[in-house]
PDB file of N, CA and C in Angstrom:
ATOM      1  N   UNK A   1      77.019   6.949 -26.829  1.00  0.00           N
ATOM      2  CA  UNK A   1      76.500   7.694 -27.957  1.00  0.00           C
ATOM      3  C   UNK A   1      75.152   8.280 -27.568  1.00  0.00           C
ATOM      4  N   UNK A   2      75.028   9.413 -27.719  1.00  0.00           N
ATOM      5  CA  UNK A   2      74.025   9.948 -27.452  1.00  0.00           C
ATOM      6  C   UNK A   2      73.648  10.947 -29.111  1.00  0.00           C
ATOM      7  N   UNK A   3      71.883  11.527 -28.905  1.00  0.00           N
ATOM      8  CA  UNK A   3      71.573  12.307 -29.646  1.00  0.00           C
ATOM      9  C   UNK A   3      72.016  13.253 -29.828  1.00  0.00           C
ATOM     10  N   UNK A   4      72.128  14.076 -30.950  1.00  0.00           N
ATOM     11  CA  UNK A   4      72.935  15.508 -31.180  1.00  0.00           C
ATOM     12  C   UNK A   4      71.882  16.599 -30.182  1.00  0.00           C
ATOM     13  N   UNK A   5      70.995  16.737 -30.593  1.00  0.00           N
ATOM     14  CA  UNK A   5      70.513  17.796 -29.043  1.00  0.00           C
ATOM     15  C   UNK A   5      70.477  17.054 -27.700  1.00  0.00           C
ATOM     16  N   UNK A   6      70.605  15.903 -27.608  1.00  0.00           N
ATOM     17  CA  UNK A   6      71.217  15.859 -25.894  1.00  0.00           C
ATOM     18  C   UNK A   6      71.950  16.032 -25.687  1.00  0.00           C
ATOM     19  N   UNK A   7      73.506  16.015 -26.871  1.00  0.00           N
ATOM     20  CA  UNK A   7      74.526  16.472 -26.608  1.00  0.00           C
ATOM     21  C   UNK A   7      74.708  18.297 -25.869  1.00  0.00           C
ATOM     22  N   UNK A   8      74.102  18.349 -26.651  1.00  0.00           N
ATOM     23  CA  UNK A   8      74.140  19.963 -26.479  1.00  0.00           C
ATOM     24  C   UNK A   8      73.074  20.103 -25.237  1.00  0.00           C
ATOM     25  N   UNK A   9      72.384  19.670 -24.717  1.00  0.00           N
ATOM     26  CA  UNK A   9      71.808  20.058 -23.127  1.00  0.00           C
ATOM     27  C   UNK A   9      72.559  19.136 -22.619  1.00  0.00           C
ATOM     28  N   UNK A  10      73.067  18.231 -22.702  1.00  0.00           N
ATOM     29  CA  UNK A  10      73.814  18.054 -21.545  1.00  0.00           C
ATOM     30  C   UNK A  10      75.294  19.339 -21.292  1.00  0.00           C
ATOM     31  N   UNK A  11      75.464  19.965 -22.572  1.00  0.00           N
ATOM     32  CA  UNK A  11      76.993  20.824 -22.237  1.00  0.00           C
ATOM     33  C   UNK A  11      76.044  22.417 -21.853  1.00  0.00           C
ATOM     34  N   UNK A  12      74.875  21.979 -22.079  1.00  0.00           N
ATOM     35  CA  UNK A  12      74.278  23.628 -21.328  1.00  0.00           C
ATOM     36  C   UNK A  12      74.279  23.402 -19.920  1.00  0.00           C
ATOM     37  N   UNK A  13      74.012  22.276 -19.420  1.00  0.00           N
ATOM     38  CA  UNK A  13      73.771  21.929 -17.451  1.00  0.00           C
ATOM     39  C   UNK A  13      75.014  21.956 -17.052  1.00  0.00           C
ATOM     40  N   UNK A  14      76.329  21.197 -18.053  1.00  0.00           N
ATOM     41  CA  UNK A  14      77.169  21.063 -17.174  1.00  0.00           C
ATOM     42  C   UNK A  14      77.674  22.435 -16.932  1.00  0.00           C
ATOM     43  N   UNK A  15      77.363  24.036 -17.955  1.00  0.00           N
ATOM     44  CA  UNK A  15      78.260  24.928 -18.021  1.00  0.00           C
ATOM     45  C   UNK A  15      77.134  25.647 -16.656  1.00  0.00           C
ATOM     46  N   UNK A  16      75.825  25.727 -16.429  1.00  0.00           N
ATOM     47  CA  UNK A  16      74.670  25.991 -15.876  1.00  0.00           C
ATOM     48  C   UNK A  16      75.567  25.779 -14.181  1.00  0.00           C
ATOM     49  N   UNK A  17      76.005  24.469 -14.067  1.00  0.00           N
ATOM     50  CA  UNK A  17      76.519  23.867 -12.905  1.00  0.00           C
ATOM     51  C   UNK A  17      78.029  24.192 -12.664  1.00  0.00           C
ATOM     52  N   UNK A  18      78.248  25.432 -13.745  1.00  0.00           N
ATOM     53  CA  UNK A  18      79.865  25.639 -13.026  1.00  0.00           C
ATOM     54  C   UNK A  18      80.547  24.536 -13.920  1.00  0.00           C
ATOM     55  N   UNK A  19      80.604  23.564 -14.214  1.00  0.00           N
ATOM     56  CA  UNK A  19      81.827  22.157 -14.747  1.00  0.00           C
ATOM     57  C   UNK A  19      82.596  22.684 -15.627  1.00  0.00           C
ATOM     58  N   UNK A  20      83.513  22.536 -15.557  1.00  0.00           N
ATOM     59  CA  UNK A  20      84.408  22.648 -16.495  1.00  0.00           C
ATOM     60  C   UNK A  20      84.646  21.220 -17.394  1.00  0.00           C
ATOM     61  N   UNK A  21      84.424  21.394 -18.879  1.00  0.00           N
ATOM     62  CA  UNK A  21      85.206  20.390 -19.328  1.00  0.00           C
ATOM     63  C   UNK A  21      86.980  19.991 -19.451  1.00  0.00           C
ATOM     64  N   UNK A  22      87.054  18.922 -19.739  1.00  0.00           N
ATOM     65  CA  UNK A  22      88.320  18.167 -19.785  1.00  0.00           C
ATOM     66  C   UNK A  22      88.787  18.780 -20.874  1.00  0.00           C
ATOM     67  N   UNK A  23      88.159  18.398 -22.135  1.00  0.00           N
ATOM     68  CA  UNK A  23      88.341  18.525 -23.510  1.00  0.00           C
ATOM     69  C   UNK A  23      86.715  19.044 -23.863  1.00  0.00           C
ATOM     70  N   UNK A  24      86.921  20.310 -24.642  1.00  0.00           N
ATOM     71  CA  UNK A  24      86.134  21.181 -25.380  1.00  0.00           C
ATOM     72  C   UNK A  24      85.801  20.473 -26.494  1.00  0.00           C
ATOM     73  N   UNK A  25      84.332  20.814 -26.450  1.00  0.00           N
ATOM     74  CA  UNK A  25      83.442  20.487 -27.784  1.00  0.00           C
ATOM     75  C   UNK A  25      84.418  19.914 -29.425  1.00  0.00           C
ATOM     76  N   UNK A  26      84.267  19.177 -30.097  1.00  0.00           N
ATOM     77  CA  UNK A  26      85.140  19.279 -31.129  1.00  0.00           C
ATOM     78  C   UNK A  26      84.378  18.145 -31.701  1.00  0.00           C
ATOM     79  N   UNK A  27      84.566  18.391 -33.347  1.00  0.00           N
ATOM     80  CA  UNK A  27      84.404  17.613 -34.577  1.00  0.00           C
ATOM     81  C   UNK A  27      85.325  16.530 -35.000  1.00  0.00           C
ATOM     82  N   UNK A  28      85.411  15.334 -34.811  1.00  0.00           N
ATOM     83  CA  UNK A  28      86.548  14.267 -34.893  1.00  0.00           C
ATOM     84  C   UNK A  28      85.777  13.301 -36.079  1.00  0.00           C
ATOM     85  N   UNK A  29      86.652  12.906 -36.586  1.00  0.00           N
ATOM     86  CA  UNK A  29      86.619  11.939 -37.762  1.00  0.00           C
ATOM     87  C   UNK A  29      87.308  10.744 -37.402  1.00  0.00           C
ATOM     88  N   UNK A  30      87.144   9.524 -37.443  1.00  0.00           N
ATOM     89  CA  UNK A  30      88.118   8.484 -37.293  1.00  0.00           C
ATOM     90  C   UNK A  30      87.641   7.108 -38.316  1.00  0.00           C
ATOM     91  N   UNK A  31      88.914   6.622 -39.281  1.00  0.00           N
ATOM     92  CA  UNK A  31      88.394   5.720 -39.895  1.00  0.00           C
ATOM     93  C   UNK A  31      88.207   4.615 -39.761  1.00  0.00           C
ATOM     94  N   UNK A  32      87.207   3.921 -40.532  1.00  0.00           N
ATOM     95  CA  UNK A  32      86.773   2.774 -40.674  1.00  0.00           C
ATOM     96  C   UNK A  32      87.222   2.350 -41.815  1.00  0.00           C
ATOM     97  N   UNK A  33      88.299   1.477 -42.370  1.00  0.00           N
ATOM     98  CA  UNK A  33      88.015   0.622 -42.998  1.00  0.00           C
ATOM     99  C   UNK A  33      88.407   2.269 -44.177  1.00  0.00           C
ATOM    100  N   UNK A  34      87.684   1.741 -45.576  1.00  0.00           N
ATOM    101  CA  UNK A  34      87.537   2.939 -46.558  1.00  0.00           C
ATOM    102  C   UNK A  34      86.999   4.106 -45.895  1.00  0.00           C
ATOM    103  N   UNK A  35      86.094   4.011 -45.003  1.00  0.00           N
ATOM    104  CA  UNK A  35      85.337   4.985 -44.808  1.00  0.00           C
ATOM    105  C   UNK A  35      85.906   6.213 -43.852  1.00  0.00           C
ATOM    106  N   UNK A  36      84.704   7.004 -43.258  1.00  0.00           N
ATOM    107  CA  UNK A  36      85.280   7.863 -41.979  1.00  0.00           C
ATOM    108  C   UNK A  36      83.622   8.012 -41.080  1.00  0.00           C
ATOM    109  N   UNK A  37      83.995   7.810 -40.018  1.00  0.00           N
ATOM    110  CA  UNK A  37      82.576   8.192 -39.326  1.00  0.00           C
ATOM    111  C   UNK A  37      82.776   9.229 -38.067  1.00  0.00           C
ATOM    112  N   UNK A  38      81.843  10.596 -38.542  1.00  0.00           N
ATOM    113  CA  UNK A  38      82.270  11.483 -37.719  1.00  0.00           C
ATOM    114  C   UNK A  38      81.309  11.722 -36.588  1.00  0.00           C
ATOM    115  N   UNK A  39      82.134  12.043 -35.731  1.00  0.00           N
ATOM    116  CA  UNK A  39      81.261  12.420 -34.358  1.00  0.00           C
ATOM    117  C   UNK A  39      81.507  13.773 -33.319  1.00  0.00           C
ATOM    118  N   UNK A  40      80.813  13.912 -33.140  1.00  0.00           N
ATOM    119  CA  UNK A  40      81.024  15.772 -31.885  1.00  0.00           C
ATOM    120  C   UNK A  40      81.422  14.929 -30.474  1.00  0.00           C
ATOM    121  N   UNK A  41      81.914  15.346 -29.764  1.00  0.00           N
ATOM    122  CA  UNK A  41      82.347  14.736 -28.650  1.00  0.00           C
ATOM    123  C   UNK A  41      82.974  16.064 -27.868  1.00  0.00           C
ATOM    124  N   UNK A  42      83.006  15.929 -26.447  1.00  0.00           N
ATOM    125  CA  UNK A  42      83.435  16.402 -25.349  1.00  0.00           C
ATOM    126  C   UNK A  42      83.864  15.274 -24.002  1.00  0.00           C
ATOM    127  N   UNK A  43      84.857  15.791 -23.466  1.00  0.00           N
ATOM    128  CA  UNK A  43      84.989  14.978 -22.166  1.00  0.00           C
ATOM    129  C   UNK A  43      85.372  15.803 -20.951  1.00  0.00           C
ATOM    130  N   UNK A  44      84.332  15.405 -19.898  1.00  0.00           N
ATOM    131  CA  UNK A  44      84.532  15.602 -18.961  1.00  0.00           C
ATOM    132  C   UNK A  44      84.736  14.491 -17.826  1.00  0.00           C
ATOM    133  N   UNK A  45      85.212  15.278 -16.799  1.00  0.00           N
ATOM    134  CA  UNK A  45      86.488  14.400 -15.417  1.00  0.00           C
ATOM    135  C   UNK A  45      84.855  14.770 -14.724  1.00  0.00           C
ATOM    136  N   UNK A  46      84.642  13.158 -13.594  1.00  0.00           N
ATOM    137  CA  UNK A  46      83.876  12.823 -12.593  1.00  0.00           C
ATOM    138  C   UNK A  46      84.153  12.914 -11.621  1.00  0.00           C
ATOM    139  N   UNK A  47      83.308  13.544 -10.144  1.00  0.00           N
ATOM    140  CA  UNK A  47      84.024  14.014  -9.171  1.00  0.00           C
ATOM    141  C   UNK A  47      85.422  12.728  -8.697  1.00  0.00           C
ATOM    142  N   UNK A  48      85.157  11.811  -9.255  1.00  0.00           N
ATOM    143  CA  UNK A  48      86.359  10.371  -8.495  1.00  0.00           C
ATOM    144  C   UNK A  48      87.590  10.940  -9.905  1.00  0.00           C
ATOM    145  N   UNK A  49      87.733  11.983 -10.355  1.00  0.00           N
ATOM    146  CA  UNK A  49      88.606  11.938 -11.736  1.00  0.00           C
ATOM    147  C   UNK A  49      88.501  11.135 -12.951  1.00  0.00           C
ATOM    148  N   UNK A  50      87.397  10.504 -12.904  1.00  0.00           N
ATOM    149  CA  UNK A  50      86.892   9.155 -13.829  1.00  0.00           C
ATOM    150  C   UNK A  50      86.848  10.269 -15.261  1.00  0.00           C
ATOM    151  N   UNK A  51      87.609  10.115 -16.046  1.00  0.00           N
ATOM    152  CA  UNK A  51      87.040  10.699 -17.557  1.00  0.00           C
ATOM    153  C   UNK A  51      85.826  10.256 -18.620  1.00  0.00           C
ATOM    154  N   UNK A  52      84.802  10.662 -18.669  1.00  0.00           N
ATOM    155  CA  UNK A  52      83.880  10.394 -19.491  1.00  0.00           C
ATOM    156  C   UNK A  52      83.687  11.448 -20.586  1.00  0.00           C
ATOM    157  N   UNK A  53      83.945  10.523 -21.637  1.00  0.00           N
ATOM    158  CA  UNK A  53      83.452  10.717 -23.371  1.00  0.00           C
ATOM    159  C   UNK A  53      82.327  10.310 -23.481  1.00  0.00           C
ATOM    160  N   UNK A  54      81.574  11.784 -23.851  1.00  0.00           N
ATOM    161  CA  UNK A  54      80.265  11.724 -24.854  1.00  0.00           C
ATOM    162  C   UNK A  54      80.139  12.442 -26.350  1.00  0.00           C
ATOM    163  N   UNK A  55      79.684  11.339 -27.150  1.00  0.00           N
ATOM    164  CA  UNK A  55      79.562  11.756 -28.625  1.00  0.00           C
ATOM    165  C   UNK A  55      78.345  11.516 -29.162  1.00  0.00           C
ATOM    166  N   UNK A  56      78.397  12.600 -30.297  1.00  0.00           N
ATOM    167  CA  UNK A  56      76.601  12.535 -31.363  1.00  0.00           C
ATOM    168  C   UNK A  56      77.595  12.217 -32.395  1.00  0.00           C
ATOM    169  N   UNK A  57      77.025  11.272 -32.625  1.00  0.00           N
ATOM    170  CA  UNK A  57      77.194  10.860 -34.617  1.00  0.00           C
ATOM    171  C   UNK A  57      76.883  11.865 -35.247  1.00  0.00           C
ATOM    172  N   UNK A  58      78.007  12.179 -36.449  1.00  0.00           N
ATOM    173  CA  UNK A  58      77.884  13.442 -37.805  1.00  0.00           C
ATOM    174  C   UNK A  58      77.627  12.652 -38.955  1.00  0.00           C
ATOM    175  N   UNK A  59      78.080  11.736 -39.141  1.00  0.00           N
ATOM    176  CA  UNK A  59      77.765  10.905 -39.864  1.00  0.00           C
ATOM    177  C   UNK A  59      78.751   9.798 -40.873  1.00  0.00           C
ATOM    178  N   UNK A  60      78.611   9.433 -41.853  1.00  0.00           N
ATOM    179  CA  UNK A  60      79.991   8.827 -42.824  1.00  0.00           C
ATOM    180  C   UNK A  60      80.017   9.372 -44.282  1.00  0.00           C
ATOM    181  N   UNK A  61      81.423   9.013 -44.276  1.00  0.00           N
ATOM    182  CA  UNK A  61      82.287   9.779 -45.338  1.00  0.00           C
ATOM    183  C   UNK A  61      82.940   8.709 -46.469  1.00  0.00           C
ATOM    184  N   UNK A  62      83.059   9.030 -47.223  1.00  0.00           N
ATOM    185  CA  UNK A  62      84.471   8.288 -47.849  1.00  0.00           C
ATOM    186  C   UNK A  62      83.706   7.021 -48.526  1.00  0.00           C
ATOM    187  N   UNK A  63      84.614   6.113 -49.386  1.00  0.00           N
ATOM    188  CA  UNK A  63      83.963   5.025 -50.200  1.00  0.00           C
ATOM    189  C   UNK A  63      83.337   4.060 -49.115  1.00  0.00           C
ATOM    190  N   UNK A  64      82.522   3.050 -49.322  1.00  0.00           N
ATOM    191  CA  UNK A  64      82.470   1.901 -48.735  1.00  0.00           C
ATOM    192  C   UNK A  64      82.392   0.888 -49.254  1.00  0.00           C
TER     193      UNK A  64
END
């Protein structure tokens, strides 16, 4: 988990450096319980093919 503007400099260096992501920027929701807690996330592949997910918290939704 990272901060919402590190999110976003880290996807300015990787595009700066040529990288291609795995999976493009996107808004995901997943629940908890009553709730929903949303997060921005992207993944990118490591030169060994290792997949790494990084996300900024959007925040929560729904009853608790």
């Amino acid at each position: 988990e990272v901060a919402d503007d590190a999110l976003d400099a880290m996807l300015a260096r990787l595009a700066e450096a040529g990288i291609r992501l795995y999976l493009e920027p996107e808004e995901r929701w997943y629940r908890i319980g009553d709730s929903e807690r949303g997060q921005r996330q992207f993944v990118v592949a490591d030169p060994d093919g290792y997949l790494l997910r990084f996300m900024a918290p959007v925040g929560m939704r729904g009853s608790r």
